[in-house]
Each structure stands twice: as C-alpha cells, then as structure tokens.
N, C-alpha and C. Protein backbone atom coordinates (compact mmCIF):
# COMPACT_ATOMS: atom_id res chain seq x y z
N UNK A 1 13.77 -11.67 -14.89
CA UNK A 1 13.68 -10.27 -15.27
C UNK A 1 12.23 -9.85 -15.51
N UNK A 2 11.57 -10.80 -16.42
CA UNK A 2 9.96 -10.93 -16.59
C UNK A 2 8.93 -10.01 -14.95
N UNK A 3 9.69 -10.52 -13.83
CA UNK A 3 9.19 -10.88 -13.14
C UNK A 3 9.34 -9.65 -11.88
N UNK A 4 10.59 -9.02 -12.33
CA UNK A 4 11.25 -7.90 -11.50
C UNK A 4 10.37 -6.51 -12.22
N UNK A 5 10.06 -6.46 -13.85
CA UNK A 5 9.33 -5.66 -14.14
C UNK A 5 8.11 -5.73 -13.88
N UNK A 6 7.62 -7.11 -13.66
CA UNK A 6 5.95 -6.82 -13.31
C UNK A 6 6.15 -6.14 -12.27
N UNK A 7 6.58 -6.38 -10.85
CA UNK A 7 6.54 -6.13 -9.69
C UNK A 7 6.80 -4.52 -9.87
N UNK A 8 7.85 -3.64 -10.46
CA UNK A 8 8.09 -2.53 -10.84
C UNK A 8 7.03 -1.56 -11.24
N UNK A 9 6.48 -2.86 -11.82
CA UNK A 9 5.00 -1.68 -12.63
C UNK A 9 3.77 -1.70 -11.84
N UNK A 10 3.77 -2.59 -11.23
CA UNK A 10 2.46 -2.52 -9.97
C UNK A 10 2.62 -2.16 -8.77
N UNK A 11 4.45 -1.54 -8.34
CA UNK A 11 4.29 -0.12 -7.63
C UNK A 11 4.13 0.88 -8.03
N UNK A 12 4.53 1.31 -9.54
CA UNK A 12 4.57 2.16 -10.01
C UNK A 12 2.80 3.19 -10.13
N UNK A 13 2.04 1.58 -10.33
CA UNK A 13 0.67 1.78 -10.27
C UNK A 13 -0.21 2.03 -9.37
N UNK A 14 0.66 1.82 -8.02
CA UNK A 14 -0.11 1.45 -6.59
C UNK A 14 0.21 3.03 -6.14
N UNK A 15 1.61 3.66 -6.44
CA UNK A 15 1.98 4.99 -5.63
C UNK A 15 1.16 5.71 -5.41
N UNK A 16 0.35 6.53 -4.32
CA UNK A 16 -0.29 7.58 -4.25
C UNK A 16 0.91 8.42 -3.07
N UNK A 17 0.08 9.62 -3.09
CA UNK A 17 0.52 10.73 -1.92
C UNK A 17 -0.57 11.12 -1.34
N UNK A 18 -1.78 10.01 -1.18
CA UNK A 18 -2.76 10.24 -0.39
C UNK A 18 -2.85 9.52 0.82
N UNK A 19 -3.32 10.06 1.88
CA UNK A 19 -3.27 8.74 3.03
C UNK A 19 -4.84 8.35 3.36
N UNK A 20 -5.40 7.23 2.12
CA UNK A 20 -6.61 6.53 2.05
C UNK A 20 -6.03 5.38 1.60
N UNK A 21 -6.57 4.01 2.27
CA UNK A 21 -6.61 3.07 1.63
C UNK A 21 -7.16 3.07 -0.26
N UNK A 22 -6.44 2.10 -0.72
CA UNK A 22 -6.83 2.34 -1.91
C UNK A 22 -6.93 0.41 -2.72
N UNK A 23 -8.33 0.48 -3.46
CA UNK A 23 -8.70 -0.80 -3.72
C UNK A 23 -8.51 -0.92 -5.38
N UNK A 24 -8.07 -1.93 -5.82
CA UNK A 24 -8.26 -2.10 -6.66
C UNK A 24 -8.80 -3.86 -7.40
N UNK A 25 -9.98 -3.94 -7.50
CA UNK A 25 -10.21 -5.06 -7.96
C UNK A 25 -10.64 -5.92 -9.35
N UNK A 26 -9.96 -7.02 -9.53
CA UNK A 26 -9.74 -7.41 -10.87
C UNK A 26 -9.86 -6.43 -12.20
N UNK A 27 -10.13 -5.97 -13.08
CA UNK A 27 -10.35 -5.29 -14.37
C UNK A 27 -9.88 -3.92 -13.90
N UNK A 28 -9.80 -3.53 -12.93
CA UNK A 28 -9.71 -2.62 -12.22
C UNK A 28 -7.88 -1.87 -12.27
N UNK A 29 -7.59 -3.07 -11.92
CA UNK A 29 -6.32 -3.17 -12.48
C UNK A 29 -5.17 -2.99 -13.80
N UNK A 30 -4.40 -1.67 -13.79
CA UNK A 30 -3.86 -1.60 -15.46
C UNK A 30 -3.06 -2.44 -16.08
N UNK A 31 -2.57 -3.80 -15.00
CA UNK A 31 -1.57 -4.14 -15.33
C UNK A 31 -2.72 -6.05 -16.15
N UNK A 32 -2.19 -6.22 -17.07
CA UNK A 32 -2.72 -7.43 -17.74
C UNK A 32 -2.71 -8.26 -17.07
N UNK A 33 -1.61 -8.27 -15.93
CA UNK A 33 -0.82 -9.59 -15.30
C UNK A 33 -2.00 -9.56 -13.96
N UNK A 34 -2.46 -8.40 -13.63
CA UNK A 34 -3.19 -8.39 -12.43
C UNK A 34 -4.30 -8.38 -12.59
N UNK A 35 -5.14 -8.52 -13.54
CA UNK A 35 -6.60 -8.81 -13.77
C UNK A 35 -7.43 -10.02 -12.71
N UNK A 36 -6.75 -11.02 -12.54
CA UNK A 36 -7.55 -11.79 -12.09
C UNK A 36 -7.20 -11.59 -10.76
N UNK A 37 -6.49 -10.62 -9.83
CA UNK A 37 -6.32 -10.20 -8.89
C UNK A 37 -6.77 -8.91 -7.90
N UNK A 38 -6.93 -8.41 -6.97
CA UNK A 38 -7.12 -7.65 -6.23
C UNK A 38 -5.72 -6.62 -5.12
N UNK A 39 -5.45 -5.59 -5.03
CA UNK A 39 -5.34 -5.15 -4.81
C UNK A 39 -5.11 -3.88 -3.38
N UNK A 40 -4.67 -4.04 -2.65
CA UNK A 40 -5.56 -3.28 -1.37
C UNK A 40 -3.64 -2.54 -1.03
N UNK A 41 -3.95 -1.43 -0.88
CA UNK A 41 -2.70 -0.46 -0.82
C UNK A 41 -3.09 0.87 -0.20
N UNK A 42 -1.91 1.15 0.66
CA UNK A 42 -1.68 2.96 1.29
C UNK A 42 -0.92 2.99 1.26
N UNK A 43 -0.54 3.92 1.53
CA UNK A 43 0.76 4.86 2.34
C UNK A 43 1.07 5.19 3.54
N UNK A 44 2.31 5.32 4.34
CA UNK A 44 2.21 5.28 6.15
C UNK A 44 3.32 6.39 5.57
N UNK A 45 3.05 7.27 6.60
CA UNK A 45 3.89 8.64 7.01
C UNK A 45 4.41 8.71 8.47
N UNK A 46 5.38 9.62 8.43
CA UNK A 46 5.82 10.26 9.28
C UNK A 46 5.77 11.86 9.24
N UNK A 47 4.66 12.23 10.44
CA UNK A 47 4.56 13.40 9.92
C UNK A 47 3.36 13.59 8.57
N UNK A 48 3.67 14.63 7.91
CA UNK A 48 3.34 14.77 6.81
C UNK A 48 4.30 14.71 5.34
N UNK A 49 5.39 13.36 5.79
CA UNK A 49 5.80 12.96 4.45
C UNK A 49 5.37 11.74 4.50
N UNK A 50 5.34 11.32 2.87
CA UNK A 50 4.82 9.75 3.18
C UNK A 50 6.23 9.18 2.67
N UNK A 51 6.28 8.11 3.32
CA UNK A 51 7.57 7.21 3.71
C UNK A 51 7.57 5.86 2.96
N UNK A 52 6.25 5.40 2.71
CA UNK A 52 6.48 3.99 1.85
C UNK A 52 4.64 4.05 1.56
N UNK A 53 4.71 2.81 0.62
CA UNK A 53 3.32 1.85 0.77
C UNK A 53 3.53 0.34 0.75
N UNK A 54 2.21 0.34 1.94
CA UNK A 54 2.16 -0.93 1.92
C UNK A 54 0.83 -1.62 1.05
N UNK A 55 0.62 -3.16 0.84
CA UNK A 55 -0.31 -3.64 0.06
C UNK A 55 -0.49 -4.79 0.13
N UNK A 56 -1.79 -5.83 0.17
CA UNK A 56 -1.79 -7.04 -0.13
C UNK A 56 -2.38 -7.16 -1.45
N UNK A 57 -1.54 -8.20 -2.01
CA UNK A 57 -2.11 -9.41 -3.13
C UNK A 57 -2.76 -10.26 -3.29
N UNK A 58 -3.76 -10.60 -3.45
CA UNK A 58 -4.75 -11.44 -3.01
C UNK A 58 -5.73 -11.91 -4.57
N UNK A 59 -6.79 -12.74 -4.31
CA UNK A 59 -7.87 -13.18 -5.25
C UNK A 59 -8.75 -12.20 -5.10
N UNK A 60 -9.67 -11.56 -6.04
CA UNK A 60 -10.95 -10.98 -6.19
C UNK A 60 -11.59 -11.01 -5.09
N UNK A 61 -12.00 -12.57 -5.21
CA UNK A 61 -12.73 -13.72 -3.71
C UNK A 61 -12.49 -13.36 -2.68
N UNK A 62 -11.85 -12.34 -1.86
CA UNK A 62 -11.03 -12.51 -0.40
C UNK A 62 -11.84 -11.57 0.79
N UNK A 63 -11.36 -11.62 1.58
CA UNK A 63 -12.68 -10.88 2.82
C UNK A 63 -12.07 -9.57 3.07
N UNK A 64 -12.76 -8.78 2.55
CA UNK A 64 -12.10 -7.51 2.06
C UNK A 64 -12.40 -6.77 3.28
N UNK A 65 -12.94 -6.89 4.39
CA UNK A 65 -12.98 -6.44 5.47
C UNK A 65 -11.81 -6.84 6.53
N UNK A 66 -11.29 -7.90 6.57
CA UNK A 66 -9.75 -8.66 7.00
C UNK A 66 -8.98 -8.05 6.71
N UNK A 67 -9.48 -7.78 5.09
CA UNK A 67 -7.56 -7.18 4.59
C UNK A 67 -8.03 -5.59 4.93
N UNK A 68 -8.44 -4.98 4.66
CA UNK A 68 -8.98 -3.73 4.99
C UNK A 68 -8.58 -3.26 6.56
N UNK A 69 -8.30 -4.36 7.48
CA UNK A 69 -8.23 -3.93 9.01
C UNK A 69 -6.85 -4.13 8.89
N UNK A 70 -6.36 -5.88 7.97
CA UNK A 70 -4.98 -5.39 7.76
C UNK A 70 -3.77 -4.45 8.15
N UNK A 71 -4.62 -4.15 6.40
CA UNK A 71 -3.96 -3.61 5.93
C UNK A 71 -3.51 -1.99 6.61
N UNK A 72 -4.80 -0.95 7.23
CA UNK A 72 -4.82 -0.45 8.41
C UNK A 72 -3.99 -0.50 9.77
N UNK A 73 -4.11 -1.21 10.13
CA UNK A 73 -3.29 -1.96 11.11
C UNK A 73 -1.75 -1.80 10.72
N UNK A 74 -1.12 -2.46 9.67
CA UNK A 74 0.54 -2.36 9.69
C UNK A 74 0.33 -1.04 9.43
N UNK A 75 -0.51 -0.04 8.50
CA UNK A 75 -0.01 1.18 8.49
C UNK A 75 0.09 2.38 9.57
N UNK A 76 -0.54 1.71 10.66
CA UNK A 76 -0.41 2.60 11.64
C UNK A 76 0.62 2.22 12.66
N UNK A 77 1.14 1.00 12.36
CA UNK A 77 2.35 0.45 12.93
C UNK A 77 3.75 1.14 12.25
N UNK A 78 3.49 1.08 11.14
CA UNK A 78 4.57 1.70 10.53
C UNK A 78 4.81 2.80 10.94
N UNK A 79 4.05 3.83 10.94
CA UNK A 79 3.64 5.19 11.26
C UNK A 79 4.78 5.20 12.30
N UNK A 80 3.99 4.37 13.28
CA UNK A 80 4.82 4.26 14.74
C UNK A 80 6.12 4.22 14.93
N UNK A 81 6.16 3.37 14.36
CA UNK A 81 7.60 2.85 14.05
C UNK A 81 8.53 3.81 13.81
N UNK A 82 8.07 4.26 12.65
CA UNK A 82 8.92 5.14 11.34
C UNK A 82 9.37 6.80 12.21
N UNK A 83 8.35 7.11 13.04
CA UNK A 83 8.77 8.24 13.93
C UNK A 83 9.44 8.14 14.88
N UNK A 84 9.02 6.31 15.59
CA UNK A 84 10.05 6.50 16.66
C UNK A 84 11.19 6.37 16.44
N UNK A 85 11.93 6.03 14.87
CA UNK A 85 13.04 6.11 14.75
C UNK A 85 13.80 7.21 14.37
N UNK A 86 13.11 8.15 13.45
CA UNK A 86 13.47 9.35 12.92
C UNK A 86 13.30 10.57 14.17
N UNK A 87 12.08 10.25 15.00
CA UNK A 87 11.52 11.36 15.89
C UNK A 87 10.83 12.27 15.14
N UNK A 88 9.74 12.53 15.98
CA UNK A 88 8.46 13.67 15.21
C UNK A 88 8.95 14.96 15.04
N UNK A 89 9.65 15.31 15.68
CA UNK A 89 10.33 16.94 14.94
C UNK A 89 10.82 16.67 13.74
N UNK A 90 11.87 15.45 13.09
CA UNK A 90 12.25 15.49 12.37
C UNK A 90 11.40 14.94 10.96
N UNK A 91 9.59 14.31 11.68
CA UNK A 91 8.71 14.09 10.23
C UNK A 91 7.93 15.40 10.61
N UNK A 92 8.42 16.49 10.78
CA UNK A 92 7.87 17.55 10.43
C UNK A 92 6.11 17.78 11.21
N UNK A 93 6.22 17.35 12.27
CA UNK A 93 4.92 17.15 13.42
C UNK A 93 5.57 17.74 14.55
C-alpha cells in the first residue's frame, strides 16, 4: 500500500497540461521518497487534448541527453499512435 501511494503522489506531482518536457532533479523533487532521484516527464496529445504522461526514473547521475531524446521519442510515438486510433477529427485537429 506504502508503495501504491508513493507512485500516486509522483503522478500527481509530475501532471502538467503543458507540452514541454519537464525535469526534475534530486531536491528538486516534493516527494521525500524522490530526493535522491531524477525525474524527466511530458505529456503526448492528440490533437490539442493531452491524453497521458510519460516519464523516466532514473539516478541524478544519468545522461540526461539519452533520456531527453527518450523520452521525446515515445512521446511523439504516442502522439502517433493515440490519433491513429481515435483519428484526428476526433483529437480535435
């Protein structure tokens, strides 16, 4: 249960309705549990709703240019994805 609320609260923390990557590293972080961790999160739309976020978990330490292309990368897959299933008239494009 411990374990279902952390996870709860560090989407809760990650949500934006912006479509920018978004960093957060060690101290940076509100959650106690994620201090010694890093952060890297967006949002992928369809259209102009946003549909989910994605994010990696990682060490402080990590090659933030990797996860950065990443992380980029599935979100424009998603994108893809997410319209070709719904169709772009229906994400409002």
């Amino acid at each position: 249960m411990v374990e279902k609320d952390l996870i709860n609260r560090v989407l809760r923390d990650i949500y934006s309705e912006k479509d920018e990557i978004v960093i957060k590293i060690g101290h940076e972080n509100d959650i106690e549990e994620m201090k010694e961790c890093s952060l890297v999160t967006t949002t992928y739309t369809a259209g102009n709703v946003v549909i989910g976020t994605i994010g990696i978990i990682g060490p402080t330490r990590m090659e933030y240019s990797k996860v950065l292309a990443a992380v980029n990368f599935m979100k424009n897959k998603m994108k893809e994805h997410v319209e070709k299933l719904i169709g772009k008239d229906l994400a409002g494009t």
